[in-house]
C-alpha atoms as a PDB file:
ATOM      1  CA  UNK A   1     -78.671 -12.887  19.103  1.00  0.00           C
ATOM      2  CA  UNK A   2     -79.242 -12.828  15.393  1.00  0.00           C
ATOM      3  CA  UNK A   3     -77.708  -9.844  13.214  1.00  0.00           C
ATOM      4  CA  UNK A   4     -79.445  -8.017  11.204  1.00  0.00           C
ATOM      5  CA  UNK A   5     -78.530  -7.961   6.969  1.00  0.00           C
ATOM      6  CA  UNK A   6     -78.305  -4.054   7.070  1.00  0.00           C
ATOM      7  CA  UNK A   7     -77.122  -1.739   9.659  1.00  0.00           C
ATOM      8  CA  UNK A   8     -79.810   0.036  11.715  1.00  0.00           C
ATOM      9  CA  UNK A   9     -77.962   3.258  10.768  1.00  0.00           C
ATOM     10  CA  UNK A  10     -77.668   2.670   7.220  1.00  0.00           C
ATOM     11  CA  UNK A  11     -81.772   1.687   7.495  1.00  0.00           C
ATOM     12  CA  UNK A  12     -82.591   4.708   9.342  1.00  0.00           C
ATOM     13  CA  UNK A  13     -80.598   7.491   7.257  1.00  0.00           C
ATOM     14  CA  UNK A  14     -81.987   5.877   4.235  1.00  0.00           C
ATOM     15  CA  UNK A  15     -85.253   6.680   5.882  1.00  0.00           C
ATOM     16  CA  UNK A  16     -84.642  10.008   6.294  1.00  0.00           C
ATOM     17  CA  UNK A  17     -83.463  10.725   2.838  1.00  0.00           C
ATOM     18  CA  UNK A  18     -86.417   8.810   1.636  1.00  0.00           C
ATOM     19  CA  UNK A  19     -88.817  10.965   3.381  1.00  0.00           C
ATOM     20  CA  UNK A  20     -86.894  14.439   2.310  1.00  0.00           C
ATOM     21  CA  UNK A  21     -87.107  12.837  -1.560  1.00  0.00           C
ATOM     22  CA  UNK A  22     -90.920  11.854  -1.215  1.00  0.00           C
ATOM     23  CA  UNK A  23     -92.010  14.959   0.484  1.00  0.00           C
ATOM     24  CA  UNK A  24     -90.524  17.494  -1.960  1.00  0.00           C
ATOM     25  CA  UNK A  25     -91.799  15.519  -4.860  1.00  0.00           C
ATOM     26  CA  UNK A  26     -95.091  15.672  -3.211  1.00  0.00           C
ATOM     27  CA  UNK A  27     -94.690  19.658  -2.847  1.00  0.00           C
ATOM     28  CA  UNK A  28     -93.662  19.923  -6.513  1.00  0.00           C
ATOM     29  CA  UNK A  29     -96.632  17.568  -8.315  1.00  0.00           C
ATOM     30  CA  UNK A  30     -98.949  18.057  -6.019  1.00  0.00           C
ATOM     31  CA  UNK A  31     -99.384  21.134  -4.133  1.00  0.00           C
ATOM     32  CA  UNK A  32     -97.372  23.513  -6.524  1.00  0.00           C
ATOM     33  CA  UNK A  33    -100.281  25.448  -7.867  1.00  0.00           C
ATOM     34  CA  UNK A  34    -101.235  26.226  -4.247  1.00  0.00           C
ATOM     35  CA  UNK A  35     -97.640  27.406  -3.440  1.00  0.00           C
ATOM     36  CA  UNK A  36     -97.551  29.463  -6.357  1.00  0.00           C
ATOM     37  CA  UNK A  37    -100.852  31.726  -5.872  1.00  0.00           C
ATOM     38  CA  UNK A  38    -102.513  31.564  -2.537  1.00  0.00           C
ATOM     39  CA  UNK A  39    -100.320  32.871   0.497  1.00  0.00           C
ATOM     40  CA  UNK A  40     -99.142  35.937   0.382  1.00  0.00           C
ATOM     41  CA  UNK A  41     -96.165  37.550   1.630  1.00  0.00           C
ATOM     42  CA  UNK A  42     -98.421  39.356   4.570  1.00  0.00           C
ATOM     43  CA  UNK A  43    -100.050  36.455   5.559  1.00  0.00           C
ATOM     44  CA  UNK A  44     -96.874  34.165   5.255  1.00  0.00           C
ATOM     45  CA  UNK A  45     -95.452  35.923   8.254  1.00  0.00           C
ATOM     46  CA  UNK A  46     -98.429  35.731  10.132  1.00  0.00           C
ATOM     47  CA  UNK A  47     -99.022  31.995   9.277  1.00  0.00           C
ATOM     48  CA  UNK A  48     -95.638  30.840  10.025  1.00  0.00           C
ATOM     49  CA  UNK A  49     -94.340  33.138  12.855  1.00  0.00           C
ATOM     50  CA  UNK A  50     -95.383  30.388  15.602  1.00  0.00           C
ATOM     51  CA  UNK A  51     -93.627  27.600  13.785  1.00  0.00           C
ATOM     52  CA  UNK A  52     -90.448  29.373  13.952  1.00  0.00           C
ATOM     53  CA  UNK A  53     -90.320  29.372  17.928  1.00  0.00           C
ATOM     54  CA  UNK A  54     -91.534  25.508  17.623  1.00  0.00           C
ATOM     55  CA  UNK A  55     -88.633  24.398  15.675  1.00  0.00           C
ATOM     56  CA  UNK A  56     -86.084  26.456  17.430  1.00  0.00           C
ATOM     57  CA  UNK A  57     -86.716  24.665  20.614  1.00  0.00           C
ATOM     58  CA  UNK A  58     -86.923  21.351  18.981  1.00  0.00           C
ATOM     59  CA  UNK A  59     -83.184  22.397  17.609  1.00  0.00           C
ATOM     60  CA  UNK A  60     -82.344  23.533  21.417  1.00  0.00           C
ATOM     61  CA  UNK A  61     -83.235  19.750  22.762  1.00  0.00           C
ATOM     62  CA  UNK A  62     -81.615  18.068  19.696  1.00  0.00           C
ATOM     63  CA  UNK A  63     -78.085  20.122  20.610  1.00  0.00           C
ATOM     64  CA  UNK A  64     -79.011  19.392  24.233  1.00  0.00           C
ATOM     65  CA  UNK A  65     -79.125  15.389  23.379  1.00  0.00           C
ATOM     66  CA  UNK A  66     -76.200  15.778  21.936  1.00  0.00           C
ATOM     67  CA  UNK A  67     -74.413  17.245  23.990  1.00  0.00           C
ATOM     68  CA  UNK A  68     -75.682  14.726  26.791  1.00  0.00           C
ATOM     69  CA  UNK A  69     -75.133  11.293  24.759  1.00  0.00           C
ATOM     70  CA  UNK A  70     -71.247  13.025  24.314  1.00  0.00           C
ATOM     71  CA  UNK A  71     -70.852  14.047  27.811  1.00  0.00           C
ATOM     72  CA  UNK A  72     -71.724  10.875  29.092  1.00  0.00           C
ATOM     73  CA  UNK A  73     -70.438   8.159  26.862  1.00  0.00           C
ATOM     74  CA  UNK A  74     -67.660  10.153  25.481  1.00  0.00           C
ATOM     75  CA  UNK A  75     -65.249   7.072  26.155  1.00  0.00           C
ATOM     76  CA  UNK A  76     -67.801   5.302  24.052  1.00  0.00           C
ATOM     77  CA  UNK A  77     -67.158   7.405  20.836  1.00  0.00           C
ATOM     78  CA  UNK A  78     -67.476   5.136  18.210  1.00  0.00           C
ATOM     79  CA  UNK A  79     -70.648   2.884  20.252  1.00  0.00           C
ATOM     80  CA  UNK A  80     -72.352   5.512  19.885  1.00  0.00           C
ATOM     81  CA  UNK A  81     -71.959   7.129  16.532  1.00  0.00           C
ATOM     82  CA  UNK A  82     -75.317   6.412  14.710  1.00  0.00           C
ATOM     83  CA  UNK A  83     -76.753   8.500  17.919  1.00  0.00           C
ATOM     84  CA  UNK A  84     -74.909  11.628  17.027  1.00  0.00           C
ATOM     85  CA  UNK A  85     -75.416  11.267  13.229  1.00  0.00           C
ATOM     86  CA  UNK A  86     -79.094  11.431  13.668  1.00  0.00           C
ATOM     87  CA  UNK A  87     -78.887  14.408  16.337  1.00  0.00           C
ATOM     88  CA  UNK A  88     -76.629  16.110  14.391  1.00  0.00           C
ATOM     89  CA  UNK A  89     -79.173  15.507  11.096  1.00  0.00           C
ATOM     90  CA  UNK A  90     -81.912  16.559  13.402  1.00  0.00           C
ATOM     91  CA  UNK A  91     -80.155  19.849  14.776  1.00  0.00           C
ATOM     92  CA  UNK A  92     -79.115  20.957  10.876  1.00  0.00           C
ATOM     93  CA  UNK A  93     -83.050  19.953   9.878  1.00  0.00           C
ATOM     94  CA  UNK A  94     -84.580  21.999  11.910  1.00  0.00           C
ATOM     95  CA  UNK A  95     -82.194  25.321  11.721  1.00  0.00           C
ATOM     96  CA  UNK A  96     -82.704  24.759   7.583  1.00  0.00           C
ATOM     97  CA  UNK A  97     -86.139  24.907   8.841  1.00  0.00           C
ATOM     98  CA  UNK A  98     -86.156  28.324  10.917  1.00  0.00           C
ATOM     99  CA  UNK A  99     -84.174  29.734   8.008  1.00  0.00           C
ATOM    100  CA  UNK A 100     -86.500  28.849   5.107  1.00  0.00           C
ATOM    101  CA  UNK A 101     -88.934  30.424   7.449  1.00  0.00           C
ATOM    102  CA  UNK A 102     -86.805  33.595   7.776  1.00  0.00           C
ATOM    103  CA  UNK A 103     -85.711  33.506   4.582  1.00  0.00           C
ATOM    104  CA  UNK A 104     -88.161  33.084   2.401  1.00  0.00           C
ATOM    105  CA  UNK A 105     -86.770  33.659  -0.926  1.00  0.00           C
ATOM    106  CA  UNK A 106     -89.633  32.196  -2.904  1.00  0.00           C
ATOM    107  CA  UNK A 107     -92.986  30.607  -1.228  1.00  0.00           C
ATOM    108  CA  UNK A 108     -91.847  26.883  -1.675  1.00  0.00           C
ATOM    109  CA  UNK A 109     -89.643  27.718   0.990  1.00  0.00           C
ATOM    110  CA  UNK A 110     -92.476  27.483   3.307  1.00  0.00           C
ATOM    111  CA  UNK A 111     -93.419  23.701   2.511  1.00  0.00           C
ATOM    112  CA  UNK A 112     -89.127  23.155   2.682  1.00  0.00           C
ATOM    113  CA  UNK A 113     -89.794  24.429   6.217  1.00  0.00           C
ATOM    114  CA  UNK A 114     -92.330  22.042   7.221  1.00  0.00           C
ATOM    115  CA  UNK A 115     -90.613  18.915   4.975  1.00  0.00           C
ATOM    116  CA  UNK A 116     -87.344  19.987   7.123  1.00  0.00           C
ATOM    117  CA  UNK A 117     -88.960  20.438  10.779  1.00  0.00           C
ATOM    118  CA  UNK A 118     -90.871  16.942  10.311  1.00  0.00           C
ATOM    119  CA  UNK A 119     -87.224  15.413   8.976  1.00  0.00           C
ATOM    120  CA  UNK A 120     -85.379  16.931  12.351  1.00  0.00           C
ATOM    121  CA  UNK A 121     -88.300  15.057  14.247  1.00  0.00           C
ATOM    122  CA  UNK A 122     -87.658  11.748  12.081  1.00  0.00           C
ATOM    123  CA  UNK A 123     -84.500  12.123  12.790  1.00  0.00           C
ATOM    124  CA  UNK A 124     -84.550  12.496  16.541  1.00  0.00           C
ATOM    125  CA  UNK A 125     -87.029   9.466  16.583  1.00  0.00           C
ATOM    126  CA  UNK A 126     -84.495   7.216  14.583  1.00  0.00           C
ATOM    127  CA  UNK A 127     -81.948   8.403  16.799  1.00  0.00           C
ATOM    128  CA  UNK A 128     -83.603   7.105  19.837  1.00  0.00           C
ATOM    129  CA  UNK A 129     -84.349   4.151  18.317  1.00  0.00           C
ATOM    130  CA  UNK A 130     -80.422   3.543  17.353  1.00  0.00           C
ATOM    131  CA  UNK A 131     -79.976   3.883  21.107  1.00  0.00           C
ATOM    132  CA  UNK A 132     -82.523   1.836  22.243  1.00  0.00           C
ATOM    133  CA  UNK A 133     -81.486  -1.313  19.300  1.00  0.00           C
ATOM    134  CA  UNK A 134     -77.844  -0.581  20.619  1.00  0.00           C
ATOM    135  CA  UNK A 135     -78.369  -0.258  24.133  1.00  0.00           C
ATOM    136  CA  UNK A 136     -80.947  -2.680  24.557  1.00  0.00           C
ATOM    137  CA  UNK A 137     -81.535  -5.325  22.071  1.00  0.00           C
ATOM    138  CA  UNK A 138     -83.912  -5.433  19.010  1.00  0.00           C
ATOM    139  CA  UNK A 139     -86.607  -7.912  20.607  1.00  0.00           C
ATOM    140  CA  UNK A 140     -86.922  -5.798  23.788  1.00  0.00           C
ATOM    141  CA  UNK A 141     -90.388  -3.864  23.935  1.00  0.00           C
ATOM    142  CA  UNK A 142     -88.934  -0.151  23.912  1.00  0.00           C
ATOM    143  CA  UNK A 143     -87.498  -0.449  20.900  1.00  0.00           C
ATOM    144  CA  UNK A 144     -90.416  -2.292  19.223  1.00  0.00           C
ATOM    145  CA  UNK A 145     -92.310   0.574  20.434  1.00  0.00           C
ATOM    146  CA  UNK A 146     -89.745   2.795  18.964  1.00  0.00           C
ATOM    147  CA  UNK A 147     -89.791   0.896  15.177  1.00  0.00           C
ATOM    148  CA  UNK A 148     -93.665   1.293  15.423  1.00  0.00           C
ATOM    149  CA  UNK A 149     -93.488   5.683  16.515  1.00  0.00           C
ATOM    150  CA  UNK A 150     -90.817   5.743  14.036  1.00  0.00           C
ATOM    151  CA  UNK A 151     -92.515   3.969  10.901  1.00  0.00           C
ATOM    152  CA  UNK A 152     -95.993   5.993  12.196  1.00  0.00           C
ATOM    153  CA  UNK A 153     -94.701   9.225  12.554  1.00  0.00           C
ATOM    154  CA  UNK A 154     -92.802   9.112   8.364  1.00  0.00           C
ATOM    155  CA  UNK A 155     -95.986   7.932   7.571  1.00  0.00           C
ATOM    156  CA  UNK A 156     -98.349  11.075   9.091  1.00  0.00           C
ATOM    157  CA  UNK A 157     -95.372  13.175   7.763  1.00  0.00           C
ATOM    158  CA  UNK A 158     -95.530  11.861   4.146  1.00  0.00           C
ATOM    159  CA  UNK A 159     -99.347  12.300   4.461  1.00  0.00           C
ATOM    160  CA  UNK A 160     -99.110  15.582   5.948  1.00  0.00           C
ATOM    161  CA  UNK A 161     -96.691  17.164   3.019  1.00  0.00           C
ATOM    162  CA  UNK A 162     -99.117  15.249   0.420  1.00  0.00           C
ATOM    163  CA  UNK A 163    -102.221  17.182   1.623  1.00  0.00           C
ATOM    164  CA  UNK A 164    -100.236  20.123   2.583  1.00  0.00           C
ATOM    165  CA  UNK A 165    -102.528  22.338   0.483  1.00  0.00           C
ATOM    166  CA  UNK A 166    -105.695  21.472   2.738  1.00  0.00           C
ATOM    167  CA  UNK A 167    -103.777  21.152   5.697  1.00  0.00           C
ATOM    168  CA  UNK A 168    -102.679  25.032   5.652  1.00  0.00           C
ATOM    169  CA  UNK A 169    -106.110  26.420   3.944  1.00  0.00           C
ATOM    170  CA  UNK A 170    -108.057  24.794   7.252  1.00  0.00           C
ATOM    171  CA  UNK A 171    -105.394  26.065   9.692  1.00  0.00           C
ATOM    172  CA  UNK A 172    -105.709  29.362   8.131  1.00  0.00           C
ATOM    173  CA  UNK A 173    -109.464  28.977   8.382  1.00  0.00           C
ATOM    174  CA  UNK A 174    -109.414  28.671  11.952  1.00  0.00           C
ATOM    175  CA  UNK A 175    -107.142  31.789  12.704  1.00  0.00           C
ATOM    176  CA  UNK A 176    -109.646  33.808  10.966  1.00  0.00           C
ATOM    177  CA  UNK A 177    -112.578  32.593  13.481  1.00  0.00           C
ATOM    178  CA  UNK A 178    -109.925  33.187  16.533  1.00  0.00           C
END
């Protein structure tokens, strides 16, 4: 079996970071006009109050993966260290998240909420996928799947955050029909 040049975990959290870099630049070019006069504060809460329950659970089952992938291999430690990197990353992600929606200290903090909840889910993808490459073997079909969900989903994410401003005025459209 052939080796790769670069880890997979060295790969994947340069992903990650990538995508965090990318997607705030993309809040700060492109949609900071929009951040800076359309929601308001009233609204905000309104907008945002489901997304807080969505990323709390997403937390719950990245502590809960944890927790299993430790209480099962914990003999294992250091086999399975890229696993619990990218669980860990995807349980701090996506508390940042819920807090930047508690918290709002200025409205940018919203779009930090949605770059952060669609890093935890990056993360928790890339953390499968270090499994499955560890577990399994590169060439076997799950993980190929897993490369493919993984690339695909921090590509909808980076287009998401780019046309964040669209993506929240039609959501906000439909609330009002509701």
């Amino acid at each position: 079996m052939k080796t790769l040049p670069i880890s997979i975990e060295v790969a994947l959290l340069f992903l990650v970071a990538i995508y965090i870099a990318l997607a705030i630049i993309f809040g700060l070019v492109r949609g900071w006009n929009y951040l800076k006069g359309i929601p308001s504060e009233e609204r905000e809460k309104e907008y945002h109050w489901h997304n807080e329950r969505i990323v709390l659970t997403l937390a719950g089952f990245s502590l809960t993966a944890l927790s299993l992938f430790l209480s099962i291999q914990l003999k294992e430690l250091p086999q399975i260290s890229s696993i619990l990197i990218f669980f860990s990353i995807a349980f701090s992600t996506l508390v940042l998240s819920s807090l930047s929606l508690r918290l709002r200290v200025r409205r940018f903090s919203i779009y930090l909420a949605d770059v952060f909840m669609n890093a935890g889910l990056l993360s928790i993808g890339c953390g499968f996928l270090a499994f499955f490459a560890e577990a399994v073997s590169w060439y076997d079909g799950s993980t190929i799947i897993f490369v493919i969900l993984v690339i695909a989903l921090f590509l909808a994410s980076l287009i998401n955050q780019f046309y964040f401003d669209r993506y929240t005025k039609y959501w906000r459209e439909g609330e009002k029909k509701k």
